[in-house]
N, C-alpha and C. Protein backbone atom coordinates (compact mmCIF):
# COMPACT_ATOMS: atom_id res chain seq x y z
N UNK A 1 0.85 -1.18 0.00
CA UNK A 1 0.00 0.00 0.00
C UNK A 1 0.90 1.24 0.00
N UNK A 2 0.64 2.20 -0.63
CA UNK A 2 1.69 2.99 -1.34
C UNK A 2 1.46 4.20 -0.47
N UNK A 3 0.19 4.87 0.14
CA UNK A 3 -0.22 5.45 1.49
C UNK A 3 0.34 5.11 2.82
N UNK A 4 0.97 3.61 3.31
CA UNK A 4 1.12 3.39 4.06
C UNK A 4 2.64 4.04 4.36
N UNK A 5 3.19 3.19 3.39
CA UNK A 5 4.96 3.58 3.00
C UNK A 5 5.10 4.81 2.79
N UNK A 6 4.29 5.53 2.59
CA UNK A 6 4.43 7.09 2.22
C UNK A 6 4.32 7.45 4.03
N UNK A 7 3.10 7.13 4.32
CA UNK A 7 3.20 7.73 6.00
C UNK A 7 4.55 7.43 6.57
N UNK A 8 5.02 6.16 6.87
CA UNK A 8 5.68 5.19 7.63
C UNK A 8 7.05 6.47 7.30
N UNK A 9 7.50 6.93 6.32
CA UNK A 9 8.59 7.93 5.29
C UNK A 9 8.32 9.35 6.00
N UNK A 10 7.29 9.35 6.64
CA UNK A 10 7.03 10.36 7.65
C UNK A 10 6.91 10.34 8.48
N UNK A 11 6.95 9.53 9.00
CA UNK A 11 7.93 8.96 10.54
C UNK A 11 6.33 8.88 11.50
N UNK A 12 4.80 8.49 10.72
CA UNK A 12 3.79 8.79 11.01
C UNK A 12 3.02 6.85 10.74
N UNK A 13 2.39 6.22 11.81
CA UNK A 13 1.74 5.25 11.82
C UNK A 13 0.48 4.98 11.18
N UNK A 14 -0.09 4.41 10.66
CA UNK A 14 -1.79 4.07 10.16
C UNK A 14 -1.93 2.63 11.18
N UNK A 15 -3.05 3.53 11.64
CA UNK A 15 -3.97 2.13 11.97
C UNK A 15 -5.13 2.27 11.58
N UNK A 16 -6.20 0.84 10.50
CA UNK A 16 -7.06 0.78 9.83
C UNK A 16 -8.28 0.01 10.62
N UNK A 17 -9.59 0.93 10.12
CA UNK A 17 -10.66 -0.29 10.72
C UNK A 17 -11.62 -0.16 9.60
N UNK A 18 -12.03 -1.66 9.74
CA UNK A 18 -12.95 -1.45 8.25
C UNK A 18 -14.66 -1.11 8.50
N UNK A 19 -14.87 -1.27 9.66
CA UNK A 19 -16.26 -1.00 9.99
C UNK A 19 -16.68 0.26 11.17
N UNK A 20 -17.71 0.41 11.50
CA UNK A 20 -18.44 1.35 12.22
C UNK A 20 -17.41 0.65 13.79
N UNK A 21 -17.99 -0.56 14.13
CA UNK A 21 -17.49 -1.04 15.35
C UNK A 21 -16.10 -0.72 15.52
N UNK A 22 -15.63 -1.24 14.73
CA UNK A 22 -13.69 -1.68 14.52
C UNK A 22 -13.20 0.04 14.79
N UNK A 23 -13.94 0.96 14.11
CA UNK A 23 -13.27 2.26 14.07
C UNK A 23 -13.75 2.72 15.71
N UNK A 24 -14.62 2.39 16.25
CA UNK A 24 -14.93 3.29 17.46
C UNK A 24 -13.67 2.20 18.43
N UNK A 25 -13.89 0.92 18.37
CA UNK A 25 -13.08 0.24 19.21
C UNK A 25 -11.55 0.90 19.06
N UNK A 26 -10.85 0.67 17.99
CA UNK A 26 -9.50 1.78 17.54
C UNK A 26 -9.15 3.32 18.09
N UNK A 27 -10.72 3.58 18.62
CA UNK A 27 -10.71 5.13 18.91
C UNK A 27 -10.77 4.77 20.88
N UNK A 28 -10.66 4.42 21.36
CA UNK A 28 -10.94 4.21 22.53
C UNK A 28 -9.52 3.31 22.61
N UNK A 29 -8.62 3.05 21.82
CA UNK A 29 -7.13 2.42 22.17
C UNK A 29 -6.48 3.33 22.02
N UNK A 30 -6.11 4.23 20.88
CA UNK A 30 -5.27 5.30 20.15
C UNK A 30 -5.94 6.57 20.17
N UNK A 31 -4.69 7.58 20.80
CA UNK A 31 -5.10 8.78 20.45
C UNK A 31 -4.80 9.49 19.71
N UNK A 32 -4.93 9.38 17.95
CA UNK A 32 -4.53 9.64 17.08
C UNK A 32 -4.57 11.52 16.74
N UNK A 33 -3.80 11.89 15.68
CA UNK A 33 -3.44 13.35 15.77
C UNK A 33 -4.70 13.51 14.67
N UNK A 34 -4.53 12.75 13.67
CA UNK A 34 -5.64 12.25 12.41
C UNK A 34 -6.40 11.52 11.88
N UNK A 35 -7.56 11.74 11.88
CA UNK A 35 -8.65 10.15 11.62
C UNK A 35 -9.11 10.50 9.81
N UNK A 36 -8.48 9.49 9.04
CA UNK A 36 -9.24 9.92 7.78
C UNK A 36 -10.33 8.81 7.68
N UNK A 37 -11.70 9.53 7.33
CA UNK A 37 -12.63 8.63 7.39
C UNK A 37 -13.45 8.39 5.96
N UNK A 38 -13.68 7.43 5.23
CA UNK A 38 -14.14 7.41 3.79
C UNK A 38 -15.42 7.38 3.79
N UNK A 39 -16.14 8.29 3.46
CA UNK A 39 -17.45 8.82 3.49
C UNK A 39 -18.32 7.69 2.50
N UNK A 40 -17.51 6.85 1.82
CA UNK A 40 -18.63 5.33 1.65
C UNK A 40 -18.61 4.22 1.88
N UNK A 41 -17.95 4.35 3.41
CA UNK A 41 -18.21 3.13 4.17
C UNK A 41 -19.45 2.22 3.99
N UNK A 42 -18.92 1.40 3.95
CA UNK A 42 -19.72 -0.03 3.44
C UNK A 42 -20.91 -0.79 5.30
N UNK A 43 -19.61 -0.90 6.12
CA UNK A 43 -20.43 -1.74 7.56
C UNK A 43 -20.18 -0.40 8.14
N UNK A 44 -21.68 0.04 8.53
CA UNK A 44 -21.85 1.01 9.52
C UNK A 44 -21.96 2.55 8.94
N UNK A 45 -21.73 3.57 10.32
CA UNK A 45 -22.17 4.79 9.24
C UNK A 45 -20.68 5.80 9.75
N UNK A 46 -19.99 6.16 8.40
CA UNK A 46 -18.80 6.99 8.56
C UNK A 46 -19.08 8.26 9.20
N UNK A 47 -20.54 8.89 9.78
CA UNK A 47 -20.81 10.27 10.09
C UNK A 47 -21.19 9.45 11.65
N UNK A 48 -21.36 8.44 11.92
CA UNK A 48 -21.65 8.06 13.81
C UNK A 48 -20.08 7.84 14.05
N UNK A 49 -19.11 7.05 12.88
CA UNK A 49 -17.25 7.29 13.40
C UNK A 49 -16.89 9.10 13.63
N UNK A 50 -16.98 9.21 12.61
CA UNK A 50 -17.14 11.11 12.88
C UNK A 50 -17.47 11.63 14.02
N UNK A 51 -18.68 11.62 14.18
CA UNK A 51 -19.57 12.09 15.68
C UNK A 51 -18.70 11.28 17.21
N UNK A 52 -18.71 9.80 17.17
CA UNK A 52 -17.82 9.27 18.36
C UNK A 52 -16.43 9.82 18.58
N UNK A 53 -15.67 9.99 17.19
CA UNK A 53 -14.10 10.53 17.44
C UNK A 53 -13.93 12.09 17.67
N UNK A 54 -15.36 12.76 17.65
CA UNK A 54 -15.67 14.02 18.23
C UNK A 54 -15.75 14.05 19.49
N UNK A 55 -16.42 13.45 19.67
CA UNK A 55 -17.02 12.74 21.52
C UNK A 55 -15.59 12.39 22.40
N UNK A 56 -15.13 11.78 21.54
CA UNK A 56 -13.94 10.74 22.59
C UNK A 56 -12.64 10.87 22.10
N UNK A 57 -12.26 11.61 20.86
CA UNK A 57 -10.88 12.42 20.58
C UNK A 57 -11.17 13.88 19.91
N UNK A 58 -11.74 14.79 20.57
CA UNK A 58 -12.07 15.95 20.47
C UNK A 58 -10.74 16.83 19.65
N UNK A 59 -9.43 16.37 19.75
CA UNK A 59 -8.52 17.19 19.24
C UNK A 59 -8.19 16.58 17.97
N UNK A 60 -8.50 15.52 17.66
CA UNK A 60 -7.61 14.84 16.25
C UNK A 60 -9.00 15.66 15.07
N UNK A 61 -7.48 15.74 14.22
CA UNK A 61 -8.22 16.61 13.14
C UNK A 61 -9.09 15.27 12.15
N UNK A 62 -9.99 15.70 11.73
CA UNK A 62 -10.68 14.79 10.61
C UNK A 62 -10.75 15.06 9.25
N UNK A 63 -9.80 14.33 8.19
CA UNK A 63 -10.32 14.37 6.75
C UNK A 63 -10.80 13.33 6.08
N UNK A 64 -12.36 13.96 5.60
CA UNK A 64 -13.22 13.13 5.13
C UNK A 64 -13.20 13.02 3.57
N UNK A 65 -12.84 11.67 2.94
CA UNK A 65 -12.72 11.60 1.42
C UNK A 65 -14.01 10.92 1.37
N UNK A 66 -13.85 10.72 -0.30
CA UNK A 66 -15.53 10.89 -1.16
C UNK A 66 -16.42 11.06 -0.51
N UNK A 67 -17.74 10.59 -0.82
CA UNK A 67 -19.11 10.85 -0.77
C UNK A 67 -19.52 11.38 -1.73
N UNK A 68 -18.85 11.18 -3.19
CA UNK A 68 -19.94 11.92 -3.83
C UNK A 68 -20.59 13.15 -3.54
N UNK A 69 -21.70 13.70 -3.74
CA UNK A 69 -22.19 14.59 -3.92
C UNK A 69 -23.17 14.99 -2.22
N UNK A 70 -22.44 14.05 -1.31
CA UNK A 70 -22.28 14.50 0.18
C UNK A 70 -22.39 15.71 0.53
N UNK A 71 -23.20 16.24 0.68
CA UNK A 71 -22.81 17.59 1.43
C UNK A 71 -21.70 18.21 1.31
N UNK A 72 -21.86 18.87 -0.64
CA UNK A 72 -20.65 19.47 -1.21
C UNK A 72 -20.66 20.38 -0.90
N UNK A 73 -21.77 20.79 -0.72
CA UNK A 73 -22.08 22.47 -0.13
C UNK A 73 -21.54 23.06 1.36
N UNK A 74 -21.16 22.35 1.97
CA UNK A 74 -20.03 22.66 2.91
C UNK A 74 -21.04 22.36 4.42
N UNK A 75 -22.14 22.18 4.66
CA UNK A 75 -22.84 21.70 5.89
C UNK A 75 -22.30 20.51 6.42
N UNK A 76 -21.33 20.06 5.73
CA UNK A 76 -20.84 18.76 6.55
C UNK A 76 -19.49 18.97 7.62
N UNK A 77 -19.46 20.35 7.24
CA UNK A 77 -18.58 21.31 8.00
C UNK A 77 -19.30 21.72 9.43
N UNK A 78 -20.62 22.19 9.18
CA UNK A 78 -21.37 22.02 10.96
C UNK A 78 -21.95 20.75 11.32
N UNK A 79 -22.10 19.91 10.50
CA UNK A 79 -22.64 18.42 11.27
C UNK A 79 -21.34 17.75 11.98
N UNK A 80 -20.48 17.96 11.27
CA UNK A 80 -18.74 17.29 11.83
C UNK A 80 -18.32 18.16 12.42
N UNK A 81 -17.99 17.98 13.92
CA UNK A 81 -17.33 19.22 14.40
C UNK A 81 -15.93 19.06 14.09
N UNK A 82 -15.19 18.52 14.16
CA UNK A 82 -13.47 18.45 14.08
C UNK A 82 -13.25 17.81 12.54
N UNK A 83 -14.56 18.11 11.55
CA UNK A 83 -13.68 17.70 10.48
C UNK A 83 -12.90 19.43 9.75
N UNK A 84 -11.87 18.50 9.25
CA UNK A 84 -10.94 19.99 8.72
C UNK A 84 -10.24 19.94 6.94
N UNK A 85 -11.14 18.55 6.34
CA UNK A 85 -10.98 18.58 5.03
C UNK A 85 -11.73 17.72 4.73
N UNK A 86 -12.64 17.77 3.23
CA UNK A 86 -13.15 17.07 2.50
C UNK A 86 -13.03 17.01 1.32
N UNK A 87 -12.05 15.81 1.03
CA UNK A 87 -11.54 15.79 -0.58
C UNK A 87 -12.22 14.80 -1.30
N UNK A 88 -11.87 14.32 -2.47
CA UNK A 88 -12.32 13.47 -3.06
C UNK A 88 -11.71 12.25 -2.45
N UNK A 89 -12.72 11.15 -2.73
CA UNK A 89 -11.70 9.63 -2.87
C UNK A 89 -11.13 9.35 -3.57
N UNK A 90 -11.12 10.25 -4.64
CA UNK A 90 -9.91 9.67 -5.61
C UNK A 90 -8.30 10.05 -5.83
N UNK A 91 -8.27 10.81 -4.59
CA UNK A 91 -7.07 11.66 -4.29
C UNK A 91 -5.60 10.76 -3.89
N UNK A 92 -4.66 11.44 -4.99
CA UNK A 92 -3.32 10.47 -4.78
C UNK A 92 -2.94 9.91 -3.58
N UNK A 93 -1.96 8.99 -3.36
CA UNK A 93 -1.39 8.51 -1.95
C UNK A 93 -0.51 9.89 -1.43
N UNK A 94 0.26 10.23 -2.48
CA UNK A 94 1.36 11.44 -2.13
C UNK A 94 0.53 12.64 -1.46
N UNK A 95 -0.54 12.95 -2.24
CA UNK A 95 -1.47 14.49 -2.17
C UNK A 95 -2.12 13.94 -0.40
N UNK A 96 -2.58 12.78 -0.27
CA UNK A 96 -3.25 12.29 0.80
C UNK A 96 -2.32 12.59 1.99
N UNK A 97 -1.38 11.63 1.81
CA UNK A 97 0.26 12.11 2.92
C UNK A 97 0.07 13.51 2.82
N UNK A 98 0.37 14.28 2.19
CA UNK A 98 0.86 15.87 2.72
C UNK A 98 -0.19 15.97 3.79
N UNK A 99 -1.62 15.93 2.89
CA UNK A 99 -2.51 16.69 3.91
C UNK A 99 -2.98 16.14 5.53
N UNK A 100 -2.37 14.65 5.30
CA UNK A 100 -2.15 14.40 6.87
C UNK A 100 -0.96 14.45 7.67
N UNK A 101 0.21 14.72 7.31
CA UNK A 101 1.56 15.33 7.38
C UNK A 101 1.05 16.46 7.93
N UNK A 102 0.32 17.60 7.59
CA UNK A 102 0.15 19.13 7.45
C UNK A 102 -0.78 18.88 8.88
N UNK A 103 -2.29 17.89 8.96
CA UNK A 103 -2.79 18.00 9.67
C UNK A 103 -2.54 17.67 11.01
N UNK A 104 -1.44 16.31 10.74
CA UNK A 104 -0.59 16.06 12.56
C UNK A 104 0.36 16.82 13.02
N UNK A 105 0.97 17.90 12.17
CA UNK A 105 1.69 19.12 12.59
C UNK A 105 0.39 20.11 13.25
N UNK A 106 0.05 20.67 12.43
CA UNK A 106 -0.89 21.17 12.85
C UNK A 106 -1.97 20.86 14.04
N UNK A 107 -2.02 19.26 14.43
CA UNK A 107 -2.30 19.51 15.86
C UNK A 107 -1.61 19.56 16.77
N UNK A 108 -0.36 19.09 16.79
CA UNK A 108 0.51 18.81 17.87
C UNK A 108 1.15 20.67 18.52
N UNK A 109 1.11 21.38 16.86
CA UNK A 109 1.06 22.96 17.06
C UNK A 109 0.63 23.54 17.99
C-alpha cells in the first residue's frame, strides 16, 4: 500500500478499521493526531465514526474523502465538528500524505 509507506517515510503510523465497530473500538485504544474517514463506508455509518471521534478524541483533526455529492455544499462542515478537510476519494497517496503530514503538525502545534 503505497499510502502506508508514504506515512511510515514520515515517521507517522496508520492504523485501519474497516467497519463502524472496529473504528470506534480503535478510537478508545489510540489517540490519534488524524482520523481519515471514507465517506462510503460499506459496515456502519462513517458520520456516527465522525460524531464518536468528536465525543472521545475531540482534538484529532478529521479528513473526510468521497461521498460523492455529500454535502458538497459545505454543511458537513457544521454536522462534523473536528472535520478539517473534504476531498475526493480519488485523491493520490502522495497528495493524501501531505494533507495528513500538514494535519498532525498542525495539531501537535
Amino acid at each position: 500500500m503505497v499510502f502506508l509507506a508514504l506515512l511510515a517515510g514520515e515517521g507517522l503510523a496508520l492504523h485501519h478499521a474497516d467497519s463502524q465497530d472496529d473504528a470506534a473500538l480503535l478510537l478508545c485504544d489510540i489517540n490519534p493526531l488524524v482520523v481519515v474517514i471514507h465517506l462510503d463506508m460499506t459496515d456502519g455509518s462513517p458520520l456516527a465514526v465522525a460524531d464518536f471521534c468528536n465525543y472521545r478524541r475531540p482534538g484529532a483533526r478529521l479528513i473526510l474523502l468521497g461521498g460523492g455529492q455529500l454535502m458538497t455544499d459545505g454543511t458537513l462542515f457544521r454536522h462534523v465538528g473536528n472535520a478539517h478537510a473534504l476531498i475526493s476519494g480519488r485523491v493520490s497517496a502522495a497528495d493524501l500524505t501531505s494533507l495528513v503530514v500538514h494535519h498532525a503538525a498542525a495539531s501537535v502545534a
